[in-house]
C-alpha atoms as a PDB file:
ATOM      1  CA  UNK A   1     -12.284   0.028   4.955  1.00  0.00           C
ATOM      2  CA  UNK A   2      -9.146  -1.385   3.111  1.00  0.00           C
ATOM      3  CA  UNK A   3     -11.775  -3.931   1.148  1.00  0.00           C
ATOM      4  CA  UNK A   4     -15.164  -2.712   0.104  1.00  0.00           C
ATOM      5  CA  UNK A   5     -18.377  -3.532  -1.543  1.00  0.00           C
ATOM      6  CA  UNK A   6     -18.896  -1.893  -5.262  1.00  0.00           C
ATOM      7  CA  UNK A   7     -22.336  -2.434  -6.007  1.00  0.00           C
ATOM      8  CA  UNK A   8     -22.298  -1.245  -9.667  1.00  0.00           C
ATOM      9  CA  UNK A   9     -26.486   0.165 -10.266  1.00  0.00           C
ATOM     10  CA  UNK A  10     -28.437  -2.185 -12.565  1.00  0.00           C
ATOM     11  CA  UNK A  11     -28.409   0.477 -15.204  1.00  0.00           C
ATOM     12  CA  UNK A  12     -24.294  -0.167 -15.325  1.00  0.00           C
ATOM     13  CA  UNK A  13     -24.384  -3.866 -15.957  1.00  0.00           C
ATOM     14  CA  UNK A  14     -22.173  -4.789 -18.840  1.00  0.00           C
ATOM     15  CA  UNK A  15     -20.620  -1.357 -19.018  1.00  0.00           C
ATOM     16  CA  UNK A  16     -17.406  -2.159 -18.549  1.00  0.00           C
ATOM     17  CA  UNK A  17     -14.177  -1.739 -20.514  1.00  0.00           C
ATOM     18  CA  UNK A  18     -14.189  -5.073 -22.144  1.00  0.00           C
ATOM     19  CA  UNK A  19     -17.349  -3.815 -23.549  1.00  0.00           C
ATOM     20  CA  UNK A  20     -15.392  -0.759 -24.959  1.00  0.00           C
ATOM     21  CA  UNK A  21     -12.393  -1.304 -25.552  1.00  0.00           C
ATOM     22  CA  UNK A  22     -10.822  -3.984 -27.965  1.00  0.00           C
ATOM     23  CA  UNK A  23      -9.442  -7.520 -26.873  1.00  0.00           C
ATOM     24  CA  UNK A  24      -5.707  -5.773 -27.302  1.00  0.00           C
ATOM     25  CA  UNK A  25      -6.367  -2.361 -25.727  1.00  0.00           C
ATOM     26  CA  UNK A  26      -8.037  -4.639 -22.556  1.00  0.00           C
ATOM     27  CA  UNK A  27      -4.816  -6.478 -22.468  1.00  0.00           C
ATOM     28  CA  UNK A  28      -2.883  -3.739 -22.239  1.00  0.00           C
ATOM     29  CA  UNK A  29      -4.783  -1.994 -19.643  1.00  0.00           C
ATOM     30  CA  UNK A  30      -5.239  -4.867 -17.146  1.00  0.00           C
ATOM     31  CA  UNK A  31      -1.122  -5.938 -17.646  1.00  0.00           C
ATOM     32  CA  UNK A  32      -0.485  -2.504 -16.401  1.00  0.00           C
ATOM     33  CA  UNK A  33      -2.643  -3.572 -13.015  1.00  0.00           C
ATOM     34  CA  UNK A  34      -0.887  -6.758 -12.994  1.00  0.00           C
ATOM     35  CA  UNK A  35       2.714  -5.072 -13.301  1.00  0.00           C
ATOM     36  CA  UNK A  36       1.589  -2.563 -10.483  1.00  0.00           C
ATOM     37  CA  UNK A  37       0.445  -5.393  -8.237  1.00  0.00           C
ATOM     38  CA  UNK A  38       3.940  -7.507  -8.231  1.00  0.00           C
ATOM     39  CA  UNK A  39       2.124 -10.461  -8.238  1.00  0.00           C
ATOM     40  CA  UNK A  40       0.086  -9.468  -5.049  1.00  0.00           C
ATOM     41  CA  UNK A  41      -3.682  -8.451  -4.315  1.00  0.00           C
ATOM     42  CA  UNK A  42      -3.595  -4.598  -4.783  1.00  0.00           C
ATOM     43  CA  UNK A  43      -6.213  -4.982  -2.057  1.00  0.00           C
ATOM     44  CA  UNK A  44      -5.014  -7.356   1.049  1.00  0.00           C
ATOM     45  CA  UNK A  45      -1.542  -7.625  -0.373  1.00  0.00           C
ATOM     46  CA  UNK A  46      -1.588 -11.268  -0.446  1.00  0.00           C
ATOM     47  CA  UNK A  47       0.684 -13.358  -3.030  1.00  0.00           C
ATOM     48  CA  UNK A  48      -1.396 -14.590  -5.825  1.00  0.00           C
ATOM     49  CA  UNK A  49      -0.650 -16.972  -8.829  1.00  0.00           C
ATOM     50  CA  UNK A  50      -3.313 -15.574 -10.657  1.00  0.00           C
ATOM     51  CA  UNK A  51      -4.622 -12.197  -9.974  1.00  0.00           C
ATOM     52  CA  UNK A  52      -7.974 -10.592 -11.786  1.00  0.00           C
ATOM     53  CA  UNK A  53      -8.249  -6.997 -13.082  1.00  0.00           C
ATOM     54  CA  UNK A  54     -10.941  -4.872 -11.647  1.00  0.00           C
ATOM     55  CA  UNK A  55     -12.427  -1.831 -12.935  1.00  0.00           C
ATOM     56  CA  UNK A  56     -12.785   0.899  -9.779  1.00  0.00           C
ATOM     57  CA  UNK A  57     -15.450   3.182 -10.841  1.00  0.00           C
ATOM     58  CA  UNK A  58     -16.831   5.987  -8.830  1.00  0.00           C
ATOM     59  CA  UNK A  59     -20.442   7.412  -9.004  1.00  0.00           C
ATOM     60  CA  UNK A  60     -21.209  11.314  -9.127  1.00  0.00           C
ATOM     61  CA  UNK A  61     -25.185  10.683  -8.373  1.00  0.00           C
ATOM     62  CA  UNK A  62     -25.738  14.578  -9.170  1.00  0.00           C
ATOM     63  CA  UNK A  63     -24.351  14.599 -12.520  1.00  0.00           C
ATOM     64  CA  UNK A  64     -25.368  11.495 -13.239  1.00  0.00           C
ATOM     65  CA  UNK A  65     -21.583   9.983 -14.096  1.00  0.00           C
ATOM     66  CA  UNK A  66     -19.789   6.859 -13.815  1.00  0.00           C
ATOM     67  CA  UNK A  67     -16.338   7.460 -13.653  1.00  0.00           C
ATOM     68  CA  UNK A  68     -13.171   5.388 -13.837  1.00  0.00           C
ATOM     69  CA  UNK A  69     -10.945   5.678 -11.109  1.00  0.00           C
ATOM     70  CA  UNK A  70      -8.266   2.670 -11.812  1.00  0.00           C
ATOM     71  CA  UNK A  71      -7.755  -0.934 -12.715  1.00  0.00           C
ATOM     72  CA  UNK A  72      -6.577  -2.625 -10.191  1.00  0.00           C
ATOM     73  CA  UNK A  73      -5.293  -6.209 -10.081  1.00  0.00           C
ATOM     74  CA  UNK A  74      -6.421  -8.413  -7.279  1.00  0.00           C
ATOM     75  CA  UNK A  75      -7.052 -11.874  -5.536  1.00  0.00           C
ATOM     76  CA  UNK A  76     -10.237 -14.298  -6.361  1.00  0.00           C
ATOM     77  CA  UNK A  77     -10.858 -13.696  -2.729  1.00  0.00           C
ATOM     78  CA  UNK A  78     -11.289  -9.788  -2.870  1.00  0.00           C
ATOM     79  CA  UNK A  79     -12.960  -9.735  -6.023  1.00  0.00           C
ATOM     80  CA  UNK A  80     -15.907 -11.893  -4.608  1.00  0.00           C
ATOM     81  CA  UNK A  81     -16.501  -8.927  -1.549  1.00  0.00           C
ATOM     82  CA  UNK A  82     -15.944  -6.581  -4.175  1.00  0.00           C
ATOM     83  CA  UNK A  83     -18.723  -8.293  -6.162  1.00  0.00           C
ATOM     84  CA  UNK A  84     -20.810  -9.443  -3.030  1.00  0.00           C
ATOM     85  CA  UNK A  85     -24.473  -8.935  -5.145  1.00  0.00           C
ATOM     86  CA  UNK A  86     -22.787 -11.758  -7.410  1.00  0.00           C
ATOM     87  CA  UNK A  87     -21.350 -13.299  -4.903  1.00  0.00           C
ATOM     88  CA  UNK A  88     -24.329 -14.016  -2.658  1.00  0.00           C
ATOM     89  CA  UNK A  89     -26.046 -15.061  -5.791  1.00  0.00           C
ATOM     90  CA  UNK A  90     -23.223 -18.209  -6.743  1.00  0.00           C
ATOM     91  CA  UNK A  91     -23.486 -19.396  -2.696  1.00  0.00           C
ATOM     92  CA  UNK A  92     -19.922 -17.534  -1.617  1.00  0.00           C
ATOM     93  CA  UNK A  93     -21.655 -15.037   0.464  1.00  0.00           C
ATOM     94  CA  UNK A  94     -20.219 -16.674   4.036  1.00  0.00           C
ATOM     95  CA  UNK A  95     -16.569 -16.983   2.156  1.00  0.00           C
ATOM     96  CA  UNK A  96     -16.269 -13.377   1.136  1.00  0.00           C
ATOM     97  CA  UNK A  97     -17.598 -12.287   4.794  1.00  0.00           C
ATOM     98  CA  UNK A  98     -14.834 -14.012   6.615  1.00  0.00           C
ATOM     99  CA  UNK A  99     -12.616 -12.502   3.787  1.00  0.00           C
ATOM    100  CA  UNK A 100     -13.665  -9.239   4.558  1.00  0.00           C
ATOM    101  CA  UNK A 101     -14.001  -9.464   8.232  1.00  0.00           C
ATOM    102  CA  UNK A 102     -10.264 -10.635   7.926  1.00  0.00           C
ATOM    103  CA  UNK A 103      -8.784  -8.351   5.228  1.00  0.00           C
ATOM    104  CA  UNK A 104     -10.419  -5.196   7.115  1.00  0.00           C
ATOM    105  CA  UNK A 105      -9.790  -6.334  11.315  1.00  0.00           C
ATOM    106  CA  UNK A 106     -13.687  -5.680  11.937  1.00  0.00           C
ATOM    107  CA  UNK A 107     -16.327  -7.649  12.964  1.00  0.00           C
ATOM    108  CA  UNK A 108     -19.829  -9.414  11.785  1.00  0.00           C
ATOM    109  CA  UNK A 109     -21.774  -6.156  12.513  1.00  0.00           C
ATOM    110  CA  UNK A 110     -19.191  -3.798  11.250  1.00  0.00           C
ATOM    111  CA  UNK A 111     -19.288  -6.296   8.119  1.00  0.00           C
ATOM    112  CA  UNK A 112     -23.651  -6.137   8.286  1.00  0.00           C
ATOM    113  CA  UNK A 113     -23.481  -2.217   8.487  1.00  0.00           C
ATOM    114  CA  UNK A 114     -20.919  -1.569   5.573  1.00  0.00           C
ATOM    115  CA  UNK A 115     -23.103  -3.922   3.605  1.00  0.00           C
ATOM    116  CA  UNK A 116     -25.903  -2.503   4.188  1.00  0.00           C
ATOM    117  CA  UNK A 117     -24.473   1.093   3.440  1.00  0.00           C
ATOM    118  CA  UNK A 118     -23.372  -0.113   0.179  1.00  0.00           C
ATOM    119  CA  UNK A 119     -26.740  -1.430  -0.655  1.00  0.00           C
ATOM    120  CA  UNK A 120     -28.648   1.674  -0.016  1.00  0.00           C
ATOM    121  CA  UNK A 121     -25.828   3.662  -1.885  1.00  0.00           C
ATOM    122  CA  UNK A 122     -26.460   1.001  -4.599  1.00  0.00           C
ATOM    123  CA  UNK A 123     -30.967   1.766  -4.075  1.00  0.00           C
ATOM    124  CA  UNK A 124     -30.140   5.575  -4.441  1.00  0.00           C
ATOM    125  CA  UNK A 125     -27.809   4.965  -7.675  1.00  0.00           C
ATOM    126  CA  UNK A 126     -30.806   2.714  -9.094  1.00  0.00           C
ATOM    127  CA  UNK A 127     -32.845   5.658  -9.074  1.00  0.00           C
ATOM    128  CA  UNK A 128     -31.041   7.300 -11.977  1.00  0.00           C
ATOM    129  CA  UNK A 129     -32.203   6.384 -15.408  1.00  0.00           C
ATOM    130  CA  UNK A 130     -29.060   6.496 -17.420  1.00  0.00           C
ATOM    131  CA  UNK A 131     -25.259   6.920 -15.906  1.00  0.00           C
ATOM    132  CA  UNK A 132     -22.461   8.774 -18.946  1.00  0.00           C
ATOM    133  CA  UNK A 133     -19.576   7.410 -19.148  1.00  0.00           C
ATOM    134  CA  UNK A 134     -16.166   9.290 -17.926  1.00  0.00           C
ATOM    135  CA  UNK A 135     -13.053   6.866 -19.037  1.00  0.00           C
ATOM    136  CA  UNK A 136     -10.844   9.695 -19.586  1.00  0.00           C
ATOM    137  CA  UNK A 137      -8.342   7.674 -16.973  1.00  0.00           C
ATOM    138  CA  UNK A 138      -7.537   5.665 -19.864  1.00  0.00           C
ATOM    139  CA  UNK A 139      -5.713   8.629 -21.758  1.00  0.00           C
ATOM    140  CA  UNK A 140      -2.789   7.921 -19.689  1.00  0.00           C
ATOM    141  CA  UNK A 141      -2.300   5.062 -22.012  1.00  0.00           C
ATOM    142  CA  UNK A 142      -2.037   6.979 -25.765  1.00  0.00           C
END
């Protein structure tokens, strides 16, 4: 799927980079998404005034480590799917599904069963107690 669910595990809350990193390195690190983007979603390429950085992390449930893959800069739009647990939670659940169905060409069910991977994927990362933290991505900015 071009646009997908990243259910971060409750553990993970508030670990993100503005938690980290200072107001000015944050700045610098989501301008480089936005100068990558071109002033369009990195996700479903669509022109946006105002685009929002997001952290892509990945999850190695064997080791126990959060990684950071990339900031990326994208729509309002593709940040809600992203985000769907938050989503559903402020009432845009049936906005981000049509967003998704459209972004990714599939359908309601394809839409139910991607969800629904993503939220056992989410159960199974629940189940560790404590995630490290691998931000060695950010090195290519010193």
């Amino acid at each position: 799927m071009k646009l997908d669910f990243e259910m971060v595990p409750d553990s993970c809350w508030y670990s993100n980079l503005r938690s980290i990193l200072s107001p000015a390195q944050w700045d610098v690190v989501r301008r480089d998404a936005y100068s990558r983007a071109q002033g369009r979603c990195m996700i479903c390429g669509a022109p946006a005034s105002r685009l929002e950085a997001h952290e892509h992390w990945s999850y190695d449930e064997k080791n126990c480590v959060q990684k950071l893959e990339t900031v990326v800069a994208v729509c309002k739009s593709c940040h809600e799917v992203i985000h769907i647990g938050r989503t559903s939670l402020t009432g845009g659940e049936e906005r981000a599904c049509a967003h998704f169905m459209k972004v990714n060409g599939c359908s309601y069910a394809e839409y139910r069963k991607t969800l629904g991977a993503a939220t056992e994927a989410h159960r199974r990362r629940n189940a560790v107690a404590e995630w490290k933290l691998d931000v060695s991505w950010l090195k290519r900015f010193t």
